[in-house]
C-alpha atoms as a PDB file:
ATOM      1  CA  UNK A   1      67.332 -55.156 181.453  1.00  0.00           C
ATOM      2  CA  UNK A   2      67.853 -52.122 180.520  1.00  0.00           C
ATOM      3  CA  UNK A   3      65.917 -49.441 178.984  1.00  0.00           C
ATOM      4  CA  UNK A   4      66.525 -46.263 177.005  1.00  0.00           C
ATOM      5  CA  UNK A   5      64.704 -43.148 177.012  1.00  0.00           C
ATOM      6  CA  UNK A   6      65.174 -41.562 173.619  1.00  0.00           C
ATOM      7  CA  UNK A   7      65.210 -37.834 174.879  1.00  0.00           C
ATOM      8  CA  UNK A   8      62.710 -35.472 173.110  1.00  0.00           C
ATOM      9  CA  UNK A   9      64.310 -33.359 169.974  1.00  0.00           C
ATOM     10  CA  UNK A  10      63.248 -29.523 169.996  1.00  0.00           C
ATOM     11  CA  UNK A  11      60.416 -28.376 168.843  1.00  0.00           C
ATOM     12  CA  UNK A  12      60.333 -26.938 164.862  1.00  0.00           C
ATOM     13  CA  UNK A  13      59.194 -23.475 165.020  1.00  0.00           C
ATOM     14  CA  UNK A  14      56.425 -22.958 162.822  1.00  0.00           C
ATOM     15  CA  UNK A  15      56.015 -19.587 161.206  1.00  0.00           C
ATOM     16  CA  UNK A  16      52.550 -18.433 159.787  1.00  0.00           C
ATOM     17  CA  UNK A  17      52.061 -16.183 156.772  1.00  0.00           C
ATOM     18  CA  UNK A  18      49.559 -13.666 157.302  1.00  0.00           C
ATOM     19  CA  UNK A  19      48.097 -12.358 154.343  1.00  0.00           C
ATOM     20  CA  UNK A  20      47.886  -8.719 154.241  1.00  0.00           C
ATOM     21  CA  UNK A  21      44.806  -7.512 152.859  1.00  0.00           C
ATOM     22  CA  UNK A  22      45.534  -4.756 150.464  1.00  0.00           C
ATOM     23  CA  UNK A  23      44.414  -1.131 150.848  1.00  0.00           C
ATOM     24  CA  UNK A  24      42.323  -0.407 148.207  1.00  0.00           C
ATOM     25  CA  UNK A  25      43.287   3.403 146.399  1.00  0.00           C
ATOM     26  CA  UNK A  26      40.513   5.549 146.818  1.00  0.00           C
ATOM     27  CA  UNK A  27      40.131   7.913 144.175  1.00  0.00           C
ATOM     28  CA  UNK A  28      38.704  11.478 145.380  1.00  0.00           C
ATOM     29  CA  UNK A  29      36.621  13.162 142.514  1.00  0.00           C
ATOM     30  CA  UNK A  30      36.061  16.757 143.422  1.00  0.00           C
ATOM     31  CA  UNK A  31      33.121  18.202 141.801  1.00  0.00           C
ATOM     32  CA  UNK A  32      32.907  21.761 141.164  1.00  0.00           C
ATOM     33  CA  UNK A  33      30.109  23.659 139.535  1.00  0.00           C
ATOM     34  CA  UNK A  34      29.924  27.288 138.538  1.00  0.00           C
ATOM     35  CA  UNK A  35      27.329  29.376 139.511  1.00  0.00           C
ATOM     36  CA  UNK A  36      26.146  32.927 139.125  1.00  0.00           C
ATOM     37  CA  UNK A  37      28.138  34.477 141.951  1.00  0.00           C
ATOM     38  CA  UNK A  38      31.389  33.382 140.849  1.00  0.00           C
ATOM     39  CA  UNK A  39      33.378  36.809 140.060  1.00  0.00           C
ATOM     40  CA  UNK A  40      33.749  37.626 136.656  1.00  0.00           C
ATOM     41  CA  UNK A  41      36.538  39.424 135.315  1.00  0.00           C
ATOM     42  CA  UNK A  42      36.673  43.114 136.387  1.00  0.00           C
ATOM     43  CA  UNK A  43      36.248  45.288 133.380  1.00  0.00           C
ATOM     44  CA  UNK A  44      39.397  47.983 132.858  1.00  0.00           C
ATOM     45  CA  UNK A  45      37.678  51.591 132.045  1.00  0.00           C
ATOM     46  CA  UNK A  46      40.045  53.311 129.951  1.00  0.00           C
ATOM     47  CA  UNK A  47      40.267  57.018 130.925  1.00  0.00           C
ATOM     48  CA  UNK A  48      39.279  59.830 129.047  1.00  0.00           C
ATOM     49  CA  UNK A  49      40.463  63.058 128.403  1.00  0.00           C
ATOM     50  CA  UNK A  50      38.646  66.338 128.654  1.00  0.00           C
ATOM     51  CA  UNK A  51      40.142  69.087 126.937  1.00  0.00           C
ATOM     52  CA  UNK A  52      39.129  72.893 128.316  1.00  0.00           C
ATOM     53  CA  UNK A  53      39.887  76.333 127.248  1.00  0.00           C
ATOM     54  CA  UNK A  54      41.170  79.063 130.436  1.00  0.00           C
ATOM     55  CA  UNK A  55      41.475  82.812 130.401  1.00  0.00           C
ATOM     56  CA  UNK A  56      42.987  84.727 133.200  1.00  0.00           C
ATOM     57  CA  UNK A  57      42.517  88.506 133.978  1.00  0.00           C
ATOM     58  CA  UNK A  58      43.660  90.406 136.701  1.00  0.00           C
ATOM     59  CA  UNK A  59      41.658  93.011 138.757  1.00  0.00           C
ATOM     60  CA  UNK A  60      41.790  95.971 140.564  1.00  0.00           C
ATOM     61  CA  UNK A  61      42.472  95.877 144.339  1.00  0.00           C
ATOM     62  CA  UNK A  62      46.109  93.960 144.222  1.00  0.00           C
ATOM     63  CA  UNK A  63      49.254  94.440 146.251  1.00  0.00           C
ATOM     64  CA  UNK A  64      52.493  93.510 146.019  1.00  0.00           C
ATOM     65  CA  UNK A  65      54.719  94.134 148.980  1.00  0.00           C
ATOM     66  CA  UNK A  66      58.599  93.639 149.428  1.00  0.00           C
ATOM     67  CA  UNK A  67      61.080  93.443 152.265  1.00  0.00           C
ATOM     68  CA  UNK A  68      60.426  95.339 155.671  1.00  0.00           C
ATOM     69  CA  UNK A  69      58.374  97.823 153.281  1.00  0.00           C
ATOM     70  CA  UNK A  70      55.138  98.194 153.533  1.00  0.00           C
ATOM     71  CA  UNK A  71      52.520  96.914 150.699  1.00  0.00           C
ATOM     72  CA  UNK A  72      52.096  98.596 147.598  1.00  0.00           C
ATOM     73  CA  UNK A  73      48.594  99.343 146.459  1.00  0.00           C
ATOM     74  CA  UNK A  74      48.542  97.719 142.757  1.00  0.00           C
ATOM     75  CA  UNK A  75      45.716  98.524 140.107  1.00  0.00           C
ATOM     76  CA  UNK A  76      46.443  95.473 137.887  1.00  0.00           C
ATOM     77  CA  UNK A  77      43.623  95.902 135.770  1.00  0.00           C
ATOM     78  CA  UNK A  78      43.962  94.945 132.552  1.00  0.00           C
ATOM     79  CA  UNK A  79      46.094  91.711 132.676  1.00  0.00           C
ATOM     80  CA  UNK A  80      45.416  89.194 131.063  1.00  0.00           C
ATOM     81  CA  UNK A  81      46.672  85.620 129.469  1.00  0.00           C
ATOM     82  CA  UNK A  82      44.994  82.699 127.812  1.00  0.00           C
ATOM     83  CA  UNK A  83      45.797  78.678 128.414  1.00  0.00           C
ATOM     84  CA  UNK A  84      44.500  75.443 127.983  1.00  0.00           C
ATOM     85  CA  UNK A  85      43.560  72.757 130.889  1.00  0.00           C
ATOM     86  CA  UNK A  86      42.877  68.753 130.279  1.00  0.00           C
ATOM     87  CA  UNK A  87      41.200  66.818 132.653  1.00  0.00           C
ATOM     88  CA  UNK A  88      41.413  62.670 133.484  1.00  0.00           C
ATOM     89  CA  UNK A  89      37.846  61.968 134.135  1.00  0.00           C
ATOM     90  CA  UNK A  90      38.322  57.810 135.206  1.00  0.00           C
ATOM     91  CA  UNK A  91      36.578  55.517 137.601  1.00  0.00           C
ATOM     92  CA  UNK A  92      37.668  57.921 140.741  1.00  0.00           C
ATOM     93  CA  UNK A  93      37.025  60.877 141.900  1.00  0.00           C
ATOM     94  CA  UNK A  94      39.123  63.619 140.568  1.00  0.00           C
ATOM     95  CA  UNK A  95      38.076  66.719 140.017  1.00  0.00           C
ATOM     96  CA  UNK A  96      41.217  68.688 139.072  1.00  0.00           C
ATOM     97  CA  UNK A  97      42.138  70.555 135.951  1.00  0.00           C
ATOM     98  CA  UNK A  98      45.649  70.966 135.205  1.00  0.00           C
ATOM     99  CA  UNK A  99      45.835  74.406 133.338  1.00  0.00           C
ATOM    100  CA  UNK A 100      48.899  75.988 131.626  1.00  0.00           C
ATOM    101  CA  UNK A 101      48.966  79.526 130.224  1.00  0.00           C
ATOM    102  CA  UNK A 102      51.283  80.020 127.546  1.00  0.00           C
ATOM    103  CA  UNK A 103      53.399  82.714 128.949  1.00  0.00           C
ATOM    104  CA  UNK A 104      53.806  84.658 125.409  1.00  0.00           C
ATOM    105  CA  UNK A 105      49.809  85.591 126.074  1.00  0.00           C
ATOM    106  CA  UNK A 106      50.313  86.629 129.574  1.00  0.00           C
ATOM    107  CA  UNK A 107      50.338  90.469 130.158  1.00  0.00           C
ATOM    108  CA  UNK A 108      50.002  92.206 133.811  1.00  0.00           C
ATOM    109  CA  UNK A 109      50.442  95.921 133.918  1.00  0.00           C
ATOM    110  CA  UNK A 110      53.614  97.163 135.356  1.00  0.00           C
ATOM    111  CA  UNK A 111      54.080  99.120 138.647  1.00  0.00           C
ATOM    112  CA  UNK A 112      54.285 103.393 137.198  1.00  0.00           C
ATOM    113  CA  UNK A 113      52.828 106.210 139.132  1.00  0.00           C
ATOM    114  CA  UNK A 114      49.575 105.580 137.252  1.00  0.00           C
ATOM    115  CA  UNK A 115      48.714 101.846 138.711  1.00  0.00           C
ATOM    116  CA  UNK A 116      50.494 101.883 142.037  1.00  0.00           C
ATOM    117  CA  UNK A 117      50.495 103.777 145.566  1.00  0.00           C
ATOM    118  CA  UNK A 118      52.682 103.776 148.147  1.00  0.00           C
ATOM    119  CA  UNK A 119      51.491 104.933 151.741  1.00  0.00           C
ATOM    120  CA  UNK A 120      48.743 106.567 150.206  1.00  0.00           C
ATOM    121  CA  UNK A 121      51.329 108.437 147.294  1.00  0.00           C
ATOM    122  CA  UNK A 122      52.048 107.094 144.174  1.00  0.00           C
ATOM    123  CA  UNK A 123      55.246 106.337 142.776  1.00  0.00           C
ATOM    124  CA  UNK A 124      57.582 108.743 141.440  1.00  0.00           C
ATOM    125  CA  UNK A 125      57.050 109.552 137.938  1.00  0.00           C
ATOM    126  CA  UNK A 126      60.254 107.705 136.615  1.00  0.00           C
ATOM    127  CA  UNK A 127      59.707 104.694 138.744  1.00  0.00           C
ATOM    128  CA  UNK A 128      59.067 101.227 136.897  1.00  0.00           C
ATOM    129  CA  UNK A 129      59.046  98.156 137.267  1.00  0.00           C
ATOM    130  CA  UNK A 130      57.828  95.829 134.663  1.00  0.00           C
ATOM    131  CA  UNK A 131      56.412  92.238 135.231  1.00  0.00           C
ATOM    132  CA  UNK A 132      57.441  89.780 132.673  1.00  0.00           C
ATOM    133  CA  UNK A 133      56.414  86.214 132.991  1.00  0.00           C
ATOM    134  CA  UNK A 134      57.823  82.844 132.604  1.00  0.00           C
ATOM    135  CA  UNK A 135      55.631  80.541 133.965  1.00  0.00           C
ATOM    136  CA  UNK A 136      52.138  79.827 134.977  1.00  0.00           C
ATOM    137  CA  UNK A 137      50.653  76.571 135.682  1.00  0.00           C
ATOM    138  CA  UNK A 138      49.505  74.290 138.146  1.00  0.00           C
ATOM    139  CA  UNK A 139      45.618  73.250 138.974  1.00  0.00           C
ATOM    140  CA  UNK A 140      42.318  74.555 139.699  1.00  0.00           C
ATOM    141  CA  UNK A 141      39.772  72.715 141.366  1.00  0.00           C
ATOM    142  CA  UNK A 142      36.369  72.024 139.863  1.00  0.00           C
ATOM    143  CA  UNK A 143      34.058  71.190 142.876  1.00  0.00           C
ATOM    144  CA  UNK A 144      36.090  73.121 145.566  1.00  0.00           C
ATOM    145  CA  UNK A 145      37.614  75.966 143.981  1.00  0.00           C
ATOM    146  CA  UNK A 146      40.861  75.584 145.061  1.00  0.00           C
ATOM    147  CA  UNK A 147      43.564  76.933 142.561  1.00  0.00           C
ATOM    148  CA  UNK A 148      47.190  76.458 142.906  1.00  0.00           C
ATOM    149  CA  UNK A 149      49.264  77.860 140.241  1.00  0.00           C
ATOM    150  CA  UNK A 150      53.220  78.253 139.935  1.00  0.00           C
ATOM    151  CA  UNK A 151      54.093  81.458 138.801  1.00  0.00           C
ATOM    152  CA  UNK A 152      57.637  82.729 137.859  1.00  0.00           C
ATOM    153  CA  UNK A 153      58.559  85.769 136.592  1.00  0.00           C
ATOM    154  CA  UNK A 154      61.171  88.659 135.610  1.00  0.00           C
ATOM    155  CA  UNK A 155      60.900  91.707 138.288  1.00  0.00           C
ATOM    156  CA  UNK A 156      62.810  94.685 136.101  1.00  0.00           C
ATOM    157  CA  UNK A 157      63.083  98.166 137.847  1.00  0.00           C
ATOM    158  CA  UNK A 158      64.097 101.078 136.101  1.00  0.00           C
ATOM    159  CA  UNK A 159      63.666 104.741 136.850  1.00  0.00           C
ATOM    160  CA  UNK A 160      63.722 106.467 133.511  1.00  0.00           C
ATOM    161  CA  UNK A 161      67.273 106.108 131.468  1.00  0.00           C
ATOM    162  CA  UNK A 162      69.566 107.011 134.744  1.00  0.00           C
ATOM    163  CA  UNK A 163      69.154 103.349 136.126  1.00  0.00           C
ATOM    164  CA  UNK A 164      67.961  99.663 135.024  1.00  0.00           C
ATOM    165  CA  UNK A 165      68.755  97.064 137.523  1.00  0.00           C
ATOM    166  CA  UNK A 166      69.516  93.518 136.432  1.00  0.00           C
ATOM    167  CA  UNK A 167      66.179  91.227 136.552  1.00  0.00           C
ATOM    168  CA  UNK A 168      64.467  89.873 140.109  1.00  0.00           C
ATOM    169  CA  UNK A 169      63.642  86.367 139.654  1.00  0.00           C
ATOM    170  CA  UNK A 170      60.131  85.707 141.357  1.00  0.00           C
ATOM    171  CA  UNK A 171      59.249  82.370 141.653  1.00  0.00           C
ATOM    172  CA  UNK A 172      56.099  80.978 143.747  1.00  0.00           C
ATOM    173  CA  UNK A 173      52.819  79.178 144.094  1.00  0.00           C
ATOM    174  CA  UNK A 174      49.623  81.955 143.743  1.00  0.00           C
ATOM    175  CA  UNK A 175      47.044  80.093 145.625  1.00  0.00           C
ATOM    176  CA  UNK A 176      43.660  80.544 146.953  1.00  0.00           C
ATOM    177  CA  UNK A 177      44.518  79.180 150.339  1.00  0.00           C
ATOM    178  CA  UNK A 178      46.794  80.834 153.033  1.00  0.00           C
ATOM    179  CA  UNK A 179      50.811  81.705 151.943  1.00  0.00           C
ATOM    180  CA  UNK A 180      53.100  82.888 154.826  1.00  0.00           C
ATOM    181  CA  UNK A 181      56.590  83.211 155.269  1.00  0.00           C
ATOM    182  CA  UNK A 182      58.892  84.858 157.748  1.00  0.00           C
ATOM    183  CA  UNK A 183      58.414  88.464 156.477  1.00  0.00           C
ATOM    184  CA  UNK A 184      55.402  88.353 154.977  1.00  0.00           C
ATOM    185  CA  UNK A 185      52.157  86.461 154.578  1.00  0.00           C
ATOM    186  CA  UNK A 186      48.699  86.515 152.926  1.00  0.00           C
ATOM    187  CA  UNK A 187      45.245  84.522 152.278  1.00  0.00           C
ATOM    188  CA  UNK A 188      43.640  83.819 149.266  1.00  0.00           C
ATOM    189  CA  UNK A 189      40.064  83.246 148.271  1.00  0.00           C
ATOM    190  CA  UNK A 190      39.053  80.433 146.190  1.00  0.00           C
ATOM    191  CA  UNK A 191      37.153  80.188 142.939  1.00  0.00           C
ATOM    192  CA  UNK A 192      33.531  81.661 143.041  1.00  0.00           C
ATOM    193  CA  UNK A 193      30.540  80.763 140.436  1.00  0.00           C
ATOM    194  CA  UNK A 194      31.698  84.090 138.728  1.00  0.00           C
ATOM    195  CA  UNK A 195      35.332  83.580 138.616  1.00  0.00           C
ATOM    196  CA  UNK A 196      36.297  85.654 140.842  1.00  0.00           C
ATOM    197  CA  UNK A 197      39.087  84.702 143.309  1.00  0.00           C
ATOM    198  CA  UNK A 198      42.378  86.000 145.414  1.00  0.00           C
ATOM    199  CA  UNK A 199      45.455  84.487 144.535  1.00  0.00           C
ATOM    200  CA  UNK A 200      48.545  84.803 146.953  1.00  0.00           C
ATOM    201  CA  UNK A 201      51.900  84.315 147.347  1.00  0.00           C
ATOM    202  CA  UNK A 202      55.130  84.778 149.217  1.00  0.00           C
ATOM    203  CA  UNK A 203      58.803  83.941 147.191  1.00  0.00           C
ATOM    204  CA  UNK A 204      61.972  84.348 148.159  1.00  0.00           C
ATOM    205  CA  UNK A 205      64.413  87.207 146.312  1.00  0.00           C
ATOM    206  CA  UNK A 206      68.090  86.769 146.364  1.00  0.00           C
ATOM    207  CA  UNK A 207      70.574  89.373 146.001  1.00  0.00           C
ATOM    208  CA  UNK A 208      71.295  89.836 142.181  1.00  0.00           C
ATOM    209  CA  UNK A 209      74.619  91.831 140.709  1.00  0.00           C
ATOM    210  CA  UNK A 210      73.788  94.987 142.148  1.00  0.00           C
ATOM    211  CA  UNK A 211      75.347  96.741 144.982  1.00  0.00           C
ATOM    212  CA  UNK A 212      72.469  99.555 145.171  1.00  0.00           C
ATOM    213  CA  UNK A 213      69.796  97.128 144.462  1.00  0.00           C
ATOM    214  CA  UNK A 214      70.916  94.731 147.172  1.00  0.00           C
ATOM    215  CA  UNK A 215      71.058  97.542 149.586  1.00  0.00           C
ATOM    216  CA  UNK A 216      68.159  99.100 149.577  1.00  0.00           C
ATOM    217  CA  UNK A 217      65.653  95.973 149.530  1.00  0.00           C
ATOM    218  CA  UNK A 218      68.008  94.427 151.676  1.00  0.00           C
ATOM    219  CA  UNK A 219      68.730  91.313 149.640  1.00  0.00           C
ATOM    220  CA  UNK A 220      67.592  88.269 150.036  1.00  0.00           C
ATOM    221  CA  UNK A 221      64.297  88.975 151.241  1.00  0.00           C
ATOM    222  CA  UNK A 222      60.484  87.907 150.603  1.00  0.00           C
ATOM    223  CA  UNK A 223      57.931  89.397 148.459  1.00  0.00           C
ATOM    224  CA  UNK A 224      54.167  89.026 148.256  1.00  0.00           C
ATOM    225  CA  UNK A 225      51.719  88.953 145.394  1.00  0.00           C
ATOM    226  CA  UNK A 226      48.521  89.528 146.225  1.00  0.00           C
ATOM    227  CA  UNK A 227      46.320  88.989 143.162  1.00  0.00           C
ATOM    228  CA  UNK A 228      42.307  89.715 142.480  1.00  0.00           C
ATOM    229  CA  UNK A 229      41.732  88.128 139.450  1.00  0.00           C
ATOM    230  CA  UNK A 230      38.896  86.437 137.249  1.00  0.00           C
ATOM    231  CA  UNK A 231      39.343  82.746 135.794  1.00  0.00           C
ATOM    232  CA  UNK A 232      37.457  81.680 133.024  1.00  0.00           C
ATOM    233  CA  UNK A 233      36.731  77.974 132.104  1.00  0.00           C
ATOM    234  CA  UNK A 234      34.715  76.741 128.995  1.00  0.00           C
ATOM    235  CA  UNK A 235      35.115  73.373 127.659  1.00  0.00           C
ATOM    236  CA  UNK A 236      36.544  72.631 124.300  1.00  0.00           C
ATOM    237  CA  UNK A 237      36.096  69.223 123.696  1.00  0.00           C
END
């Protein structure tokens, strides 16, 4: 008798679903509220323009020196020229007014025996030399009383009608601060309550088309102004 042992078939594999739970959005709702210290637009100040009137006179007490020469003693009373100055006045501190003089009103008295010494003598009676101007402007100051102003100018020497010598073009900044150079050097004072300052400054001459000229100033050399003068400021707007 015989028997048969039905072997054992392999097991089914069973697989079981999970269910995933689902993720649930969350919405984030920012709330924002305004409050009283939130910054506000800045307000834009438009500037404004103050409009002034300036008059310019020179004093006595001047010099004006060139080359290895010493100073001239210059009686420039009786100059004078008018301009007008503007001034920004905006949310910062500037106290500057930009001034030009209109160089058609500007007059300072010429170098002649009568205004001008030289070591102690003055100059020979058919000496000249005329100052004719081109330019002045720059700025003055309000609270200091610092003035800075670019001057240029004609230098014309003549002695009588044996000799005229082709112009000297001057050009620099008369300031109330210090001016120096390699030759020569000088320091102003600034604007007072009355007016009154000392304006300086040292420019550069180069030769010009004349032999003699050249020569005998030794061309190019410095010069110095050395200006007492009175400013005048009134407002006109």
């Amino acid at each position: 008798m015989s028997s048969k042992i039905n072997s054992l078939s392999p097991p089914i594999p069973c697989n079981f679903y999970t269910k995933k739970p689902k993720l649930r959005r969350r919405n984030t709702v920012i709330f924002s509220s305004s409050t009283s210290s939130e910054k506000q637009p800045k307000t834009i100040e438009t500037p404004t323009t103050e409009t002034y009137t300036v008059s310019f006179k020179t004093e006595r007490a001047c010099k004006l020196g060139i080359s290895r020469y010493p100073d001239f003693d210059y009686d420039a009373e009786g100059g004078i020229g008018n301009g007008s100055g503007t001034k920004v006045t905006d949310n910062q501190a500037n106290n500057d007014l930009l001034v030009s003089f209109d160089p058609e009103t500007l007059y300072i008295p010429p170098l002649t025996s009568s205004t001008t010494k030289f070591l102690g003598f003055p100059l020979p009676p058919l000496l000249k030399i005329d100052i004719v101007p081109e330019a002045f402007q720059g700025s003055i100051n309000l609270e200091s009383g610092k003035v800075d102003l670019e001057f240029k100018a004609k230098f014309l020497f003549s002695a009588g009608g044996l000799y005229k010598a082709p112009p000297l073009l001057v050009k620099t900044v008369l300031t109330s601060e210090e001016s120096k150079g390699t030759m020569k050097s000088g320091r102003g004072k600034r604007l007072d309550e009355e007016g009154k300052c000392r304006l300086v400054g040292v420019a550069t001459v180069d030769p010009i088309d004349d032999f003699l000229m050249n020569s005998f100033l030794g061309l190019p050399t410095e010069c110095l102004a050395d200006l007492n003068a009175v400013i005048s400021i009134s407002s006109s707007s």
